[in-house]
PDB file of N, CA and C in Angstrom:
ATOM      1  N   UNK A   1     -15.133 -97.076  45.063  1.00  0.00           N
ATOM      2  CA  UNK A   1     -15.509 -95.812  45.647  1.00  0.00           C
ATOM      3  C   UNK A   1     -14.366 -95.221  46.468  1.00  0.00           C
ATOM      4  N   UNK A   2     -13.485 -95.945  47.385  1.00  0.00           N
ATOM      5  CA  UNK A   2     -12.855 -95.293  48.346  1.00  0.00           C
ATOM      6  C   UNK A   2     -11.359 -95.172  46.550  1.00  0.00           C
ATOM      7  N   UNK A   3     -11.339 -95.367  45.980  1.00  0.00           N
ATOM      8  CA  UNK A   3      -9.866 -95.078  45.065  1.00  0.00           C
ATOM      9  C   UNK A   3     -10.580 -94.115  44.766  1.00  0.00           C
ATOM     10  N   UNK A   4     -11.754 -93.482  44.059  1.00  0.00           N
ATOM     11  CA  UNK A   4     -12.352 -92.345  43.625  1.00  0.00           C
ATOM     12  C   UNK A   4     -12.035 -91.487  44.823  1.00  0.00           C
ATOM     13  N   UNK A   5     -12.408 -91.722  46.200  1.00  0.00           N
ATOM     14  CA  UNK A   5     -12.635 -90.730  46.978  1.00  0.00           C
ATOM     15  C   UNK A   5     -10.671 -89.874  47.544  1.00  0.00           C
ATOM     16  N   UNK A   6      -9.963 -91.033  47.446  1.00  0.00           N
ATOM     17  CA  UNK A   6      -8.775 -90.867  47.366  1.00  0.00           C
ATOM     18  C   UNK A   6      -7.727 -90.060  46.261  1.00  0.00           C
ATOM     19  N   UNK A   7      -8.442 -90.418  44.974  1.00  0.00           N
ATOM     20  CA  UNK A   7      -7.972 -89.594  43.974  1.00  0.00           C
ATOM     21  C   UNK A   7      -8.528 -88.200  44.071  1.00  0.00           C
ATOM     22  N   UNK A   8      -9.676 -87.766  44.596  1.00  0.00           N
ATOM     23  CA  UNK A   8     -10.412 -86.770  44.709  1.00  0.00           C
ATOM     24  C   UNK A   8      -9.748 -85.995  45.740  1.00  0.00           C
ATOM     25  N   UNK A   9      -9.342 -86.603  46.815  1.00  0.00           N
ATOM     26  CA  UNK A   9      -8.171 -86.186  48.182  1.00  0.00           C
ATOM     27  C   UNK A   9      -6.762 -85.331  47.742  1.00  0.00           C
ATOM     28  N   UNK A  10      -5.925 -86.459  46.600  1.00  0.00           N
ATOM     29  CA  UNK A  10      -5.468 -85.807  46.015  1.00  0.00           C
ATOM     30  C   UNK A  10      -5.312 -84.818  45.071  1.00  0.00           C
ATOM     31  N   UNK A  11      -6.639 -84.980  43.943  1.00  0.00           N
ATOM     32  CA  UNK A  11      -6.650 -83.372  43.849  1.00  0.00           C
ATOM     33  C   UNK A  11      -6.736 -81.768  44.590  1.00  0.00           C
ATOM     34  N   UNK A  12      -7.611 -82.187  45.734  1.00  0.00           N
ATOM     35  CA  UNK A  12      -7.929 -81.400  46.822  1.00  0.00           C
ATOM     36  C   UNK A  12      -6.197 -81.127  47.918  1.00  0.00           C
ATOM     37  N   UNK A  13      -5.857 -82.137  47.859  1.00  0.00           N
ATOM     38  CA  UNK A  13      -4.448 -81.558  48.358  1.00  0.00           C
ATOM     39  C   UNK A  13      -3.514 -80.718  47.248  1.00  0.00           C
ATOM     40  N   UNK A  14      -3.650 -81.010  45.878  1.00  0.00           N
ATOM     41  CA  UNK A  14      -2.925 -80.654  44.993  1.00  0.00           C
ATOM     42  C   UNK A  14      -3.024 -78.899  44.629  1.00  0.00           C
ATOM     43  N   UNK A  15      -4.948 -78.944  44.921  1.00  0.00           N
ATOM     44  CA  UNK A  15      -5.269 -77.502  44.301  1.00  0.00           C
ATOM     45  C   UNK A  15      -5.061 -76.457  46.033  1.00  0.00           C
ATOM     46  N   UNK A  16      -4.953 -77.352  47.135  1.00  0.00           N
ATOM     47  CA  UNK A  16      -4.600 -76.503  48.326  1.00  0.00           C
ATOM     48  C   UNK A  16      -3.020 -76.161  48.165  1.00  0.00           C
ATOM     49  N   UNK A  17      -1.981 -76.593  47.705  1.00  0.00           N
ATOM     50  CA  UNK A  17      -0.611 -76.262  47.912  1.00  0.00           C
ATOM     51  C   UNK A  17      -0.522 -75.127  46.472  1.00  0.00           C
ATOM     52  N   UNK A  18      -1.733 -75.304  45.628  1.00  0.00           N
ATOM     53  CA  UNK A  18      -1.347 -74.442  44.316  1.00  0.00           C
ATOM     54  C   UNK A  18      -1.608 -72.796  44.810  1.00  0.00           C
ATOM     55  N   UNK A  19      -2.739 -72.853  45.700  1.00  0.00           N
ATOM     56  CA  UNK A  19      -3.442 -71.663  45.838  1.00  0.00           C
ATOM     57  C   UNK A  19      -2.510 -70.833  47.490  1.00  0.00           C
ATOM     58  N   UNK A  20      -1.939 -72.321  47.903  1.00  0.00           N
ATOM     59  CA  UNK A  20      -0.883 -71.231  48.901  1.00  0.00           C
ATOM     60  C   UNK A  20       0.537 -70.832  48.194  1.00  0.00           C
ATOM     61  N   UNK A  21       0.814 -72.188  47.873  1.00  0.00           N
ATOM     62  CA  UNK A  21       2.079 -71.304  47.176  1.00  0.00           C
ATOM     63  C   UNK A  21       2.271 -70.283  45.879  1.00  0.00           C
ATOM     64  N   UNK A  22       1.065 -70.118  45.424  1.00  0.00           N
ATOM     65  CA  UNK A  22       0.734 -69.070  44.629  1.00  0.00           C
ATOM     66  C   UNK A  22       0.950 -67.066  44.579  1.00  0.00           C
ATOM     67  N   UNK A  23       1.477 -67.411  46.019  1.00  0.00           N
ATOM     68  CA  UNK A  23       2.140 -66.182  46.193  1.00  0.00           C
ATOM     69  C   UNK A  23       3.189 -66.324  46.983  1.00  0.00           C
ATOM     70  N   UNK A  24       3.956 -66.997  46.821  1.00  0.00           N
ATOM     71  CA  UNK A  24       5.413 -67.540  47.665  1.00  0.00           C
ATOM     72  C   UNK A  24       6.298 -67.383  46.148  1.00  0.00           C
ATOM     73  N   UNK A  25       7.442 -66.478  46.489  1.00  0.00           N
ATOM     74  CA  UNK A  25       8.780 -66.595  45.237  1.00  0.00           C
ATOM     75  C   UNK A  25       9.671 -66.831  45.582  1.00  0.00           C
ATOM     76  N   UNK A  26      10.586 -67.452  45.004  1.00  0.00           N
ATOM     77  CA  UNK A  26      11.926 -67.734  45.813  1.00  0.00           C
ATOM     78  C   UNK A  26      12.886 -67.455  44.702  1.00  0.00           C
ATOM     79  N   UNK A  27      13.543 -66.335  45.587  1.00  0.00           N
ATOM     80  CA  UNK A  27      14.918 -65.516  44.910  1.00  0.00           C
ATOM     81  C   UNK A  27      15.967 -65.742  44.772  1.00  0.00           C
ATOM     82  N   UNK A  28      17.042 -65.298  43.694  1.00  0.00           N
ATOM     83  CA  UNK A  28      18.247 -65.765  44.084  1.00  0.00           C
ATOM     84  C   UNK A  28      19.127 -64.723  43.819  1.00  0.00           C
ATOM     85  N   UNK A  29      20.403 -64.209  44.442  1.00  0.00           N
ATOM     86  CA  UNK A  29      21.353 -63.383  44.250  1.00  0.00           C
ATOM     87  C   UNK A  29      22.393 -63.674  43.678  1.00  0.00           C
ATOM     88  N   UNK A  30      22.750 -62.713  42.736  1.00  0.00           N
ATOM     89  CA  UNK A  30      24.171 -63.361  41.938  1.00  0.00           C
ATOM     90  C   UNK A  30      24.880 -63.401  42.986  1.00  0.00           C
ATOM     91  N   UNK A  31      26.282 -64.182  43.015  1.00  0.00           N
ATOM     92  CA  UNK A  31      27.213 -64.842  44.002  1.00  0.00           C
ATOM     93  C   UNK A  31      28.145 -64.948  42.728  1.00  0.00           C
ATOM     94  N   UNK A  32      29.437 -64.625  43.171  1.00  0.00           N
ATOM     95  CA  UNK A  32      30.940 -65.513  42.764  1.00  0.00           C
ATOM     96  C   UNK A  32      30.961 -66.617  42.144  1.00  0.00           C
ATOM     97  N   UNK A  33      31.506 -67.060  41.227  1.00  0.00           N
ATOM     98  CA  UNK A  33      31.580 -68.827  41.043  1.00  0.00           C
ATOM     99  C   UNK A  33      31.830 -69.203  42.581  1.00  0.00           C
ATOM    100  N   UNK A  34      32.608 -69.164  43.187  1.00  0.00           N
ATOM    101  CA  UNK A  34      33.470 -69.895  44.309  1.00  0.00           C
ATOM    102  C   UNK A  34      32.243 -69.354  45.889  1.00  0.00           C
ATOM    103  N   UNK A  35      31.124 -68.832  44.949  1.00  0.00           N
ATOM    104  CA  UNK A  35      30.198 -68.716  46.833  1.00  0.00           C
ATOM    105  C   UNK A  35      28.693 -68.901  45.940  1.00  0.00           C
ATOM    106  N   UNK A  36      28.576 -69.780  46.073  1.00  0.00           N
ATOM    107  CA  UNK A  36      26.895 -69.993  45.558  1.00  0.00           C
ATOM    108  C   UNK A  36      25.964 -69.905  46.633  1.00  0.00           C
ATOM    109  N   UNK A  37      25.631 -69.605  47.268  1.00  0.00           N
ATOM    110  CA  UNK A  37      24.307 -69.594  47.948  1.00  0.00           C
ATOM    111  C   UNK A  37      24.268 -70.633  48.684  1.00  0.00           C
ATOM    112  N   UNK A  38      25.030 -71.100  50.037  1.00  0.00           N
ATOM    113  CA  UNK A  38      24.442 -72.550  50.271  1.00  0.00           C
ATOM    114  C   UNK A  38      23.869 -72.298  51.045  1.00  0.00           C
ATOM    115  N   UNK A  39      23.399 -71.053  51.965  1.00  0.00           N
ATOM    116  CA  UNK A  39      22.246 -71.349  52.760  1.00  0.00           C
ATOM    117  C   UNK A  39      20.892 -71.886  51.812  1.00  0.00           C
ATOM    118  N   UNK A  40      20.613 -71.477  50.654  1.00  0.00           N
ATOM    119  CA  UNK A  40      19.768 -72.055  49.437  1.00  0.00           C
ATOM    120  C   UNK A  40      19.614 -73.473  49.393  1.00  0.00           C
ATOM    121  N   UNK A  41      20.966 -73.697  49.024  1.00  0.00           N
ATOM    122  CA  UNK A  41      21.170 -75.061  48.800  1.00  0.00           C
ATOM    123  C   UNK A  41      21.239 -75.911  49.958  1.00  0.00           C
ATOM    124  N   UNK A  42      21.245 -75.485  51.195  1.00  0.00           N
ATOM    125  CA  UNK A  42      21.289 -76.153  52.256  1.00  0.00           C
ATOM    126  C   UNK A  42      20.046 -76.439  52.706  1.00  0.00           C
ATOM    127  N   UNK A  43      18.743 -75.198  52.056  1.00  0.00           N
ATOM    128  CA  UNK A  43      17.444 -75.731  52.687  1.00  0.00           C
ATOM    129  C   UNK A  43      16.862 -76.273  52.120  1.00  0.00           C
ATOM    130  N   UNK A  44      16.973 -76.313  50.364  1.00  0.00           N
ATOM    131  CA  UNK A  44      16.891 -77.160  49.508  1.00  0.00           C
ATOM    132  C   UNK A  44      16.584 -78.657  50.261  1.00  0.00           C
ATOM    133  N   UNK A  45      17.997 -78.806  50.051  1.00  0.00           N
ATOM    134  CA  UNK A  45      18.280 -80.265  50.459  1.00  0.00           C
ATOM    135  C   UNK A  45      17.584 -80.696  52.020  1.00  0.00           C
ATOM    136  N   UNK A  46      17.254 -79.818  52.689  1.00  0.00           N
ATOM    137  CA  UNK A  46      16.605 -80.243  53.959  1.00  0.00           C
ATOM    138  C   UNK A  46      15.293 -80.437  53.971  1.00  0.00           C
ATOM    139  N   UNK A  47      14.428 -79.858  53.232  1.00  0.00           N
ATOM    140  CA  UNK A  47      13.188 -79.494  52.849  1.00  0.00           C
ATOM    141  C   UNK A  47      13.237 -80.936  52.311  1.00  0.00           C
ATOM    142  N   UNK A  48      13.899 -81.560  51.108  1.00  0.00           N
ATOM    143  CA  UNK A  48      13.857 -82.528  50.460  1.00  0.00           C
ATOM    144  C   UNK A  48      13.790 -83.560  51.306  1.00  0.00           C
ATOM    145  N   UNK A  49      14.699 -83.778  52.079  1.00  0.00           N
ATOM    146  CA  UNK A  49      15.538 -84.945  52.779  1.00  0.00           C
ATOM    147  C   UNK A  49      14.208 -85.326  54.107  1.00  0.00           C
ATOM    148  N   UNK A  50      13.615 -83.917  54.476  1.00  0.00           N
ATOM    149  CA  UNK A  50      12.644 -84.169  55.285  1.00  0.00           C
ATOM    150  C   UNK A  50      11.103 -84.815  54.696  1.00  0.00           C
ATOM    151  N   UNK A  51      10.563 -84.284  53.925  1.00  0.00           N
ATOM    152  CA  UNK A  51       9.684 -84.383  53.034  1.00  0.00           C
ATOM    153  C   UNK A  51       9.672 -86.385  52.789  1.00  0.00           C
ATOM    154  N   UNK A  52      11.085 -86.256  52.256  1.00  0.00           N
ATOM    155  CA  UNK A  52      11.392 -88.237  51.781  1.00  0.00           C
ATOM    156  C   UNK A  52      10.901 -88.977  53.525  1.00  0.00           C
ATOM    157  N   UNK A  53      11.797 -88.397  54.435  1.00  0.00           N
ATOM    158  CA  UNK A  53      11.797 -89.144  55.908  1.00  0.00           C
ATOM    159  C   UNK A  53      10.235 -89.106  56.212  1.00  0.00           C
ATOM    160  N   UNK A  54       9.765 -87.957  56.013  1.00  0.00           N
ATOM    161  CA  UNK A  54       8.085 -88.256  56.608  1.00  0.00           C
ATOM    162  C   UNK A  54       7.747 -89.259  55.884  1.00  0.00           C
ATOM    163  N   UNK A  55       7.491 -89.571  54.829  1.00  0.00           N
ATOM    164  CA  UNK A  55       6.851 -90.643  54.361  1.00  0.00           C
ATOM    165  C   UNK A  55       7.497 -92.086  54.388  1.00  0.00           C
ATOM    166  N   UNK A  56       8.769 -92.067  54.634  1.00  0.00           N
ATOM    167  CA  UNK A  56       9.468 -93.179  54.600  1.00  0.00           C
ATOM    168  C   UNK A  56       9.987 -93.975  55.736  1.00  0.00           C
ATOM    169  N   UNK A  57       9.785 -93.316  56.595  1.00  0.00           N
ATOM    170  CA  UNK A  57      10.019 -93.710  58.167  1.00  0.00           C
ATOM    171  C   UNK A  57       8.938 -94.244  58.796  1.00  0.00           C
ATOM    172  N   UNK A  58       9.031 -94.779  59.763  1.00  0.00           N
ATOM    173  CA  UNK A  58       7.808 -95.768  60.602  1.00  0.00           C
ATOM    174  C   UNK A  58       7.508 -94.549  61.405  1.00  0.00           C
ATOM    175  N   UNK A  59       6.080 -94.251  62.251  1.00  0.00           N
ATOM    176  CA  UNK A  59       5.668 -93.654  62.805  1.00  0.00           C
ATOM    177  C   UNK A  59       6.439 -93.326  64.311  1.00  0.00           C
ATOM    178  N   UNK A  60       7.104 -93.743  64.261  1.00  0.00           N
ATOM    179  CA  UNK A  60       7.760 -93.788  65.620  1.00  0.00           C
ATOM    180  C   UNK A  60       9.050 -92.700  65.611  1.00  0.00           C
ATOM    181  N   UNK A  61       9.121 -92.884  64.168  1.00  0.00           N
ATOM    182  CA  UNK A  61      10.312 -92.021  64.120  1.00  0.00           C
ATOM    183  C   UNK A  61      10.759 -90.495  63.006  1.00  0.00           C
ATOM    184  N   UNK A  62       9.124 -90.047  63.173  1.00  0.00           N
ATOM    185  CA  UNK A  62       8.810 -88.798  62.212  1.00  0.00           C
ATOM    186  C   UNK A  62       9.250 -87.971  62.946  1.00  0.00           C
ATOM    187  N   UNK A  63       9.997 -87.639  64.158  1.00  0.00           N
ATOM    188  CA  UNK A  63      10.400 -86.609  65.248  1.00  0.00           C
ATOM    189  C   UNK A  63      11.743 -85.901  64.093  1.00  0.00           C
ATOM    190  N   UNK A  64      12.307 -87.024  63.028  1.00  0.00           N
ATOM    191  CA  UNK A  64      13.328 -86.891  62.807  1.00  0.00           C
ATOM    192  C   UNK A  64      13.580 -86.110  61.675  1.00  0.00           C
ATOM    193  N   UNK A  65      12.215 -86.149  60.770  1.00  0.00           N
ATOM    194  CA  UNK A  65      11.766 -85.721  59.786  1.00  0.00           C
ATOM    195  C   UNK A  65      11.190 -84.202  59.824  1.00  0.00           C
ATOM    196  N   UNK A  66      10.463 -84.074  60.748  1.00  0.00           N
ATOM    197  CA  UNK A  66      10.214 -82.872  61.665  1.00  0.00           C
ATOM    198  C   UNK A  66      11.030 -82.030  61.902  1.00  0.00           C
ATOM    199  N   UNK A  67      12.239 -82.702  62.375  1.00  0.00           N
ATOM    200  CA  UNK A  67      12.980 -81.778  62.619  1.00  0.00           C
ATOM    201  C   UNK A  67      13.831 -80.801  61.016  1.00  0.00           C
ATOM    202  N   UNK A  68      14.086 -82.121  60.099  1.00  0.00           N
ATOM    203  CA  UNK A  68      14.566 -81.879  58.920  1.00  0.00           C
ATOM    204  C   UNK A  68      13.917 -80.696  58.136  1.00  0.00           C
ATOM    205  N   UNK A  69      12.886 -80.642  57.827  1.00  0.00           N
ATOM    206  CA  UNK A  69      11.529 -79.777  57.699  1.00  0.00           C
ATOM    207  C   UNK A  69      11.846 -78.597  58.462  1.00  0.00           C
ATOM    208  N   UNK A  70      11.600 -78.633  60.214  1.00  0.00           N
ATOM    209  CA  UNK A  70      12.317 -77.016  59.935  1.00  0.00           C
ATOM    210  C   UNK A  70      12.998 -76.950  60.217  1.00  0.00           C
ATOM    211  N   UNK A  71      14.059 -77.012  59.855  1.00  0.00           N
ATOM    212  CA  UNK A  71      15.625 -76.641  59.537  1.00  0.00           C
ATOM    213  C   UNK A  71      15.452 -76.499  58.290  1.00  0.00           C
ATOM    214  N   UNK A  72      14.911 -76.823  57.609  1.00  0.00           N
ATOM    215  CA  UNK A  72      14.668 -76.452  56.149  1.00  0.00           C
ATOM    216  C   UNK A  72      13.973 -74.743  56.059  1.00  0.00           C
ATOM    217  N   UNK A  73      13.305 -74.900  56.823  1.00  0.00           N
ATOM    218  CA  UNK A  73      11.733 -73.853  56.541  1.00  0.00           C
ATOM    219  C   UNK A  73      13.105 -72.684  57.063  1.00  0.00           C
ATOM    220  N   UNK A  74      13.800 -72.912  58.652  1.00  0.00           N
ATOM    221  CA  UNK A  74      14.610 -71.896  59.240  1.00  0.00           C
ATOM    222  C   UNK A  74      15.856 -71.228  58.128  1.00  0.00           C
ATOM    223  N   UNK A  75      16.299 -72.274  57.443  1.00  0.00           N
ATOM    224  CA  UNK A  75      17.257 -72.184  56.701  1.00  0.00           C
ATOM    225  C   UNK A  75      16.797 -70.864  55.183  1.00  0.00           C
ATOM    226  N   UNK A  76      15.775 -71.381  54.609  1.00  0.00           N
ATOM    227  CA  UNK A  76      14.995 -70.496  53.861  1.00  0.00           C
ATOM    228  C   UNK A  76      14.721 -69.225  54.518  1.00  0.00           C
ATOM    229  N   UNK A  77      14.150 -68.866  55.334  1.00  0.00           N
ATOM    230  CA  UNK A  77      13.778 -67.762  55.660  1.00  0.00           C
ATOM    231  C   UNK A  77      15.569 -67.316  56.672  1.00  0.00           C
ATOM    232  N   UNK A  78      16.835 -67.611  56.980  1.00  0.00           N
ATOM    233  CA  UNK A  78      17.743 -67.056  57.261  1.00  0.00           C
ATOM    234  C   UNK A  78      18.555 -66.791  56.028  1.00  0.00           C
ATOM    235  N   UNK A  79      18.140 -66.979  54.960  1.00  0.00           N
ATOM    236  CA  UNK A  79      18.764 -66.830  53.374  1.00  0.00           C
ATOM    237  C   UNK A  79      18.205 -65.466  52.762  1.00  0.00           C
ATOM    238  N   UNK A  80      16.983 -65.831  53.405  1.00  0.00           N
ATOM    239  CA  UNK A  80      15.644 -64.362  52.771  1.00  0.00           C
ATOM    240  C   UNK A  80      15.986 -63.983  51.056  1.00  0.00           C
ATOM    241  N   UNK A  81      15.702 -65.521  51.120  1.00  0.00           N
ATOM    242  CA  UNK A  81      15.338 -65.216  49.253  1.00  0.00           C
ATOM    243  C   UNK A  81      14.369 -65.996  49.176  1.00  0.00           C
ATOM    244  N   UNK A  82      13.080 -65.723  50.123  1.00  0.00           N
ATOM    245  CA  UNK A  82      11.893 -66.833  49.815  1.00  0.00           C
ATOM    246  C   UNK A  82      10.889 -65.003  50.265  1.00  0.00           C
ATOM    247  N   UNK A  83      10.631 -64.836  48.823  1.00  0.00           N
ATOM    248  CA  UNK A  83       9.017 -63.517  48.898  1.00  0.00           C
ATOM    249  C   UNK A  83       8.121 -64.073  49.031  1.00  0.00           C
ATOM    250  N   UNK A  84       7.384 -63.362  50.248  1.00  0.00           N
ATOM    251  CA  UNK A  84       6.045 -63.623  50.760  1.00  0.00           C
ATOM    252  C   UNK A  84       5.178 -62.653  50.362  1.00  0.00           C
ATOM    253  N   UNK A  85       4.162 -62.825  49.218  1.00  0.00           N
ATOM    254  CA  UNK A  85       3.567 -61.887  49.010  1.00  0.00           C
ATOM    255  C   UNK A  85       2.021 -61.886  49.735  1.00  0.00           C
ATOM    256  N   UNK A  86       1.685 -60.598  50.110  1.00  0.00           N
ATOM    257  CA  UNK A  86       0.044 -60.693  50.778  1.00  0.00           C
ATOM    258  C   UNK A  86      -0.620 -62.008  49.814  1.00  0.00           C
ATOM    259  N   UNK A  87      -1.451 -62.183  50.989  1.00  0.00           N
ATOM    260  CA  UNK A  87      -2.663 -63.372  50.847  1.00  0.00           C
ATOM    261  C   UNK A  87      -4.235 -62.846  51.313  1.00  0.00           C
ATOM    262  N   UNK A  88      -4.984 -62.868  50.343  1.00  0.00           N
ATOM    263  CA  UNK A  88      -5.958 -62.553  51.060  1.00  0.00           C
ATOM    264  C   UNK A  88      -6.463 -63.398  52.019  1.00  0.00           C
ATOM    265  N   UNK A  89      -7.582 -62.945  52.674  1.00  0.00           N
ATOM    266  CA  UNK A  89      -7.991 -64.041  53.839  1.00  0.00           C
ATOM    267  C   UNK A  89      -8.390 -65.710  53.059  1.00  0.00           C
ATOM    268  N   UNK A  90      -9.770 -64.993  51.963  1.00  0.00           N
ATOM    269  CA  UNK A  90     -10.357 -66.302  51.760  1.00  0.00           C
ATOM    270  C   UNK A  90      -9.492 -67.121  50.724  1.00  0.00           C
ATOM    271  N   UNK A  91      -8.846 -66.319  50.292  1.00  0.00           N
ATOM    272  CA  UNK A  91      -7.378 -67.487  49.281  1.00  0.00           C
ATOM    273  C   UNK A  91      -6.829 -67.998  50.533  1.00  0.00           C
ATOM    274  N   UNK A  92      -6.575 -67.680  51.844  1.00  0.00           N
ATOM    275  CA  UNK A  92      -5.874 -68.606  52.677  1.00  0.00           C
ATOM    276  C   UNK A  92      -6.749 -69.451  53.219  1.00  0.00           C
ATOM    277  N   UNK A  93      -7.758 -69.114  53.319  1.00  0.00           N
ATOM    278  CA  UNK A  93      -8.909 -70.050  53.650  1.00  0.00           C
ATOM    279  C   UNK A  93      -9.164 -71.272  53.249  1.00  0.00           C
ATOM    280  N   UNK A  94      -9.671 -70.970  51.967  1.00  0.00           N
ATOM    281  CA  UNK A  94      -9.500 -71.601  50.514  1.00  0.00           C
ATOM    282  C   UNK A  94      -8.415 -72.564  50.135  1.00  0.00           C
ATOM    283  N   UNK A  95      -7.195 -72.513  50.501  1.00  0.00           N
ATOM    284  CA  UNK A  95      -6.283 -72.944  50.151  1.00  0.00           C
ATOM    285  C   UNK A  95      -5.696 -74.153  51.684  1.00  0.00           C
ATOM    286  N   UNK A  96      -6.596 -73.682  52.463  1.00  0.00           N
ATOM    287  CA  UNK A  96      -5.978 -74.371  54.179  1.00  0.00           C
ATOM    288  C   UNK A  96      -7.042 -75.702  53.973  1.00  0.00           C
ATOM    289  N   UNK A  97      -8.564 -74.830  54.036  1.00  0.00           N
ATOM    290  CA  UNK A  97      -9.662 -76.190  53.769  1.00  0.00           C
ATOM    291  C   UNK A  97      -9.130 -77.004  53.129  1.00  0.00           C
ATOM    292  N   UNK A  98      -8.743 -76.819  51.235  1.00  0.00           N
ATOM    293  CA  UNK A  98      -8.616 -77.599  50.457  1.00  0.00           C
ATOM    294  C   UNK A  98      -7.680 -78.673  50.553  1.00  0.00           C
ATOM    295  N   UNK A  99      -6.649 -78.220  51.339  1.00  0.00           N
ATOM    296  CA  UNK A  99      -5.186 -78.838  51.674  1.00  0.00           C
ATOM    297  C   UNK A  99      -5.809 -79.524  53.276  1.00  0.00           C
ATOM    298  N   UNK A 100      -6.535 -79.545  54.252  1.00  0.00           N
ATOM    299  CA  UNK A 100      -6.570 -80.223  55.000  1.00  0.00           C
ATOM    300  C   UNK A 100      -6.953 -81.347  54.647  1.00  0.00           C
ATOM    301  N   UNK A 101      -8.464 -80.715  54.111  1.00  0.00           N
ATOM    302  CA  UNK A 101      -9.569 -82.003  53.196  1.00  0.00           C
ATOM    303  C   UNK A 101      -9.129 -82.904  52.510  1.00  0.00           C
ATOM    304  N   UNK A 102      -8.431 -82.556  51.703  1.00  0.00           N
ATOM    305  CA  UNK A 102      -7.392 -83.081  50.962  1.00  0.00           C
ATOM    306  C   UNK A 102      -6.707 -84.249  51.440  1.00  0.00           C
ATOM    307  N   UNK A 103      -5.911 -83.487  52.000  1.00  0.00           N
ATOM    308  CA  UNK A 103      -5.106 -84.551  53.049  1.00  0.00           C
ATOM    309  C   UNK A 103      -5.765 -85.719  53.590  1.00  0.00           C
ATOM    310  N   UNK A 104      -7.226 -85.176  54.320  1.00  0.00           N
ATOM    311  CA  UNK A 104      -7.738 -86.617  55.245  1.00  0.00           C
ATOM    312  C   UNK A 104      -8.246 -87.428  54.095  1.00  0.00           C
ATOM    313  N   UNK A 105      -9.270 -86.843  52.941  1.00  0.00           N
ATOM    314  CA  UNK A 105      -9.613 -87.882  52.049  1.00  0.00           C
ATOM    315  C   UNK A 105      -8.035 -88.605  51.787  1.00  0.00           C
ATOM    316  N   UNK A 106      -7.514 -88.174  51.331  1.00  0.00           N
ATOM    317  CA  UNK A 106      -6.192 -89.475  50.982  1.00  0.00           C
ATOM    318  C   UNK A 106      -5.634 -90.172  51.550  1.00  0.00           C
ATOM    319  N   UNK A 107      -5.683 -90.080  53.254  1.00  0.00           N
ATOM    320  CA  UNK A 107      -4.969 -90.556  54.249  1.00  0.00           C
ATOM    321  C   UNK A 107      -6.259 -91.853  54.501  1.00  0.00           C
ATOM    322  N   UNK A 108      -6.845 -91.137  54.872  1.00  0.00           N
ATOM    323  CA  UNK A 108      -8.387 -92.152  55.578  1.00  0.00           C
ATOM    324  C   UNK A 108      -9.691 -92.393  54.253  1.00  0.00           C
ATOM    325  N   UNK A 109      -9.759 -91.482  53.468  1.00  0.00           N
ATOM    326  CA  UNK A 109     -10.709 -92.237  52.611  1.00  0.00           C
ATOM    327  C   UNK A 109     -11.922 -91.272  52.701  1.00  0.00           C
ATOM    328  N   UNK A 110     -12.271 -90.339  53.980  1.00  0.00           N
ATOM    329  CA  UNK A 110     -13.335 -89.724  54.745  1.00  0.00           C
ATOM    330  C   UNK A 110     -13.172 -88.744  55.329  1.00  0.00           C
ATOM    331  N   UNK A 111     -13.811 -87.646  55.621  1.00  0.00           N
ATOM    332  CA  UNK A 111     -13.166 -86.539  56.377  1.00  0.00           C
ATOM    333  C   UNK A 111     -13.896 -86.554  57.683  1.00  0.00           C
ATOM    334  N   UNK A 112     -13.286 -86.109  58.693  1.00  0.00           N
ATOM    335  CA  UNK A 112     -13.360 -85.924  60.185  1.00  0.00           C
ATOM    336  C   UNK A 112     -13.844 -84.130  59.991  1.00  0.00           C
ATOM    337  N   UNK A 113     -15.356 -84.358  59.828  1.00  0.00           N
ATOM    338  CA  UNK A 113     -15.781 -83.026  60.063  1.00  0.00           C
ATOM    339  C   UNK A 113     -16.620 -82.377  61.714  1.00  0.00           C
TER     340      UNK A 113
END
C-alpha cells in the first residue's frame, strides 16, 4: 500500500510541475559563435547543480543547494529569455495542490491535511 501511495505521490508531483510549467518558455537569442549566451548557460548549470545538491546532501547542508537554486532562478530571469505567460487562478491552484500533495505522498507516504 504505502509503494502504491508513493507512486501515486509521484504522479501527483509529476502532473503539478506539467500544469505550472505549461506556460513557462524559455527563449533564446541568436549570439556570435564567440558569445553564446552564458547567462543561459550559467543558470542552466545552477538550476542543475542545485536540484542534484538538494537531494544529495545530508540535511544539514541544503542551505547550499538553496542557495544554488536561486542563483539559478536569479540568473534566468537576469537573461530574460524565460516567458511567463498568464496563468489562470485555478490552473495555479490546480497545479500548487497537485505538486504539494504530491510531494508529501512521496516524501511521507500521507498527507498533512
Amino acid at each position: 500500500m504505502r509503494l502504491i501511495l508513493r507512486l501515486i505521490g509521484l504522479a501527483l508531483l509529476l502532473v503539478g510541475i506539467y500544469f505550472l510549467g505549461q506556460n513557462i518558455y524559455f527563449s533564446t537569442n541568436l549570439y556570435p559563435y564567440w558569445w553564446r549566451g552564458v547567462a543561459a548557460d550559467a543558470s542552466i548549470l545552477s538550476l542543475t547543480v542545485g536540484v542534484l545538491l538538494f537531494f544529495i546532501l545530508p540535511r544539514s547542508n541544503k542551505d547550499l543547494s538553496i542557495f544554488a537554486i536561486a542563483l539559478g532562478i536569479l540568473l534566468v530571469f537576469a537573461s530574460s529569455r524565460a516567458i511567463l505567460n498568464p496563468t489562470s487562478l485555478w490552473q495555479f491552484v490546480v497545479s500548487l495542490a497537485s505538486f504539494v500533495g504530491g510531494y508529501q505522498l512521496f516524501t511521507t507516504g500521507r498527507l498533512n491535511i
